[in-house]
C-alpha atoms as a PDB file:
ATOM      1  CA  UNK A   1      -9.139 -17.419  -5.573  1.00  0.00           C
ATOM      2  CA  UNK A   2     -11.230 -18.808  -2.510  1.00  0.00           C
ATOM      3  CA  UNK A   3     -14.878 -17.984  -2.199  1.00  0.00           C
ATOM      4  CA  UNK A   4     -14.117 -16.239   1.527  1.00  0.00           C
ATOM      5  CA  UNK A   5     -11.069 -13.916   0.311  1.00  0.00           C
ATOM      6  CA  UNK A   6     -11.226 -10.073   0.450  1.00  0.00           C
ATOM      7  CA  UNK A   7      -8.489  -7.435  -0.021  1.00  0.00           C
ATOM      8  CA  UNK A   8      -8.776  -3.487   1.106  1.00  0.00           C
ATOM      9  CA  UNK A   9      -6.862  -0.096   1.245  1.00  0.00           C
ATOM     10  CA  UNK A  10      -6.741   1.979   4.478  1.00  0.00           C
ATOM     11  CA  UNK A  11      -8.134   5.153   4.386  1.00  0.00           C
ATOM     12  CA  UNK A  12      -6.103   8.069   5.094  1.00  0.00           C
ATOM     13  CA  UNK A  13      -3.094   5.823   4.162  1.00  0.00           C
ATOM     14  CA  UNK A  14      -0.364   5.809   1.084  1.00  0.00           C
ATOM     15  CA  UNK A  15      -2.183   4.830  -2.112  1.00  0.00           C
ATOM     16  CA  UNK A  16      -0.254   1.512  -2.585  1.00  0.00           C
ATOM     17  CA  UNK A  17       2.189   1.531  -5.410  1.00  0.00           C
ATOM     18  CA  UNK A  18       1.184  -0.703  -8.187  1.00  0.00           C
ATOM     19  CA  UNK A  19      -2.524  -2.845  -8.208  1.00  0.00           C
ATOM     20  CA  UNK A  20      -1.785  -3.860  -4.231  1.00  0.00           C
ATOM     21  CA  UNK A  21      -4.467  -3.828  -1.474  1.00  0.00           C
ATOM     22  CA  UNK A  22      -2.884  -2.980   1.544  1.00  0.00           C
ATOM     23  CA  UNK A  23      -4.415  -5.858   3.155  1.00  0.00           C
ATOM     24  CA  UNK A  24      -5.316  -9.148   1.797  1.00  0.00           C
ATOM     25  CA  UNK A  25      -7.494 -11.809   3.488  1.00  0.00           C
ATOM     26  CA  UNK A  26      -7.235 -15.619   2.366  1.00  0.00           C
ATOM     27  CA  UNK A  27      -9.135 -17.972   4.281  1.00  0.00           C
ATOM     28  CA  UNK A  28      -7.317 -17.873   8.235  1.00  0.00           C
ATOM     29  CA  UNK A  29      -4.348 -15.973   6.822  1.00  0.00           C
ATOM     30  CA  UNK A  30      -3.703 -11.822   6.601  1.00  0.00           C
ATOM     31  CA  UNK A  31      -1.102 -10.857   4.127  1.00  0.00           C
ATOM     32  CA  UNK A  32      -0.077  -6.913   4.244  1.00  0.00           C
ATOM     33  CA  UNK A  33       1.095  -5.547   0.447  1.00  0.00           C
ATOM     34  CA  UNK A  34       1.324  -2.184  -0.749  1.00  0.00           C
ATOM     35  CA  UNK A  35       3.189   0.006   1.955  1.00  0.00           C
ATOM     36  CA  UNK A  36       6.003   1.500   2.781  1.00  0.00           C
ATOM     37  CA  UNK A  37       7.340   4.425   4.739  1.00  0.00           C
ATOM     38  CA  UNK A  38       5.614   7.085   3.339  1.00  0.00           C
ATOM     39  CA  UNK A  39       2.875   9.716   3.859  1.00  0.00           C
ATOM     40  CA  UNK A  40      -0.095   9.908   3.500  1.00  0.00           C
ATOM     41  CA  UNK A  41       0.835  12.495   0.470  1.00  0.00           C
ATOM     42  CA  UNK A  42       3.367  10.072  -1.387  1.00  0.00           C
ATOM     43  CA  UNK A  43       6.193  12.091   0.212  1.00  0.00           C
ATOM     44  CA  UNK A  44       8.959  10.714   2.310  1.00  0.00           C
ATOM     45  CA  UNK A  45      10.367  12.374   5.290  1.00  0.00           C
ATOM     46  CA  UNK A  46      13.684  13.934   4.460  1.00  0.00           C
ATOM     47  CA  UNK A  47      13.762  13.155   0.811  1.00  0.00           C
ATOM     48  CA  UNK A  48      14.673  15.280  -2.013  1.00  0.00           C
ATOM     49  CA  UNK A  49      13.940  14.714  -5.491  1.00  0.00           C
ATOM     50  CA  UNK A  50      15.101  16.070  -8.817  1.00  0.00           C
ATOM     51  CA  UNK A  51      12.463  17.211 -12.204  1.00  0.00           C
ATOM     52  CA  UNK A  52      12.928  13.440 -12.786  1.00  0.00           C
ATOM     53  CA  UNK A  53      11.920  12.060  -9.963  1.00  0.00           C
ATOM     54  CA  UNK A  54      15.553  10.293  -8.755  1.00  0.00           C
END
């Protein structure tokens, strides 16, 4: 990993699924991980699940 990386996760935002940072900074590059459509509660709009989950 380079000496001037550094990764982060928004505030207020989706926890990212998995170990991701929502934002990753490598040198002159941004790379986004970790998001997706849904709230700030894990929930997505218009989406029912059953007791296991699917």
């Amino acid at each position: 990993m380079q000496a001037n990386s550094a990764s982060s996760v928004v505030t207020g935002k989706a926890t990212p699924r998995g170990t991701f940072p929502h934002v990753r900074r490598a040198g002159d590059f941004l790379f986004v991980s970790g998001t997706s459509s849904r709230r700030a509660d894990n929930t997505f709009e218009g989406v029912e699940v059953d007791a296991m989950g699917t």
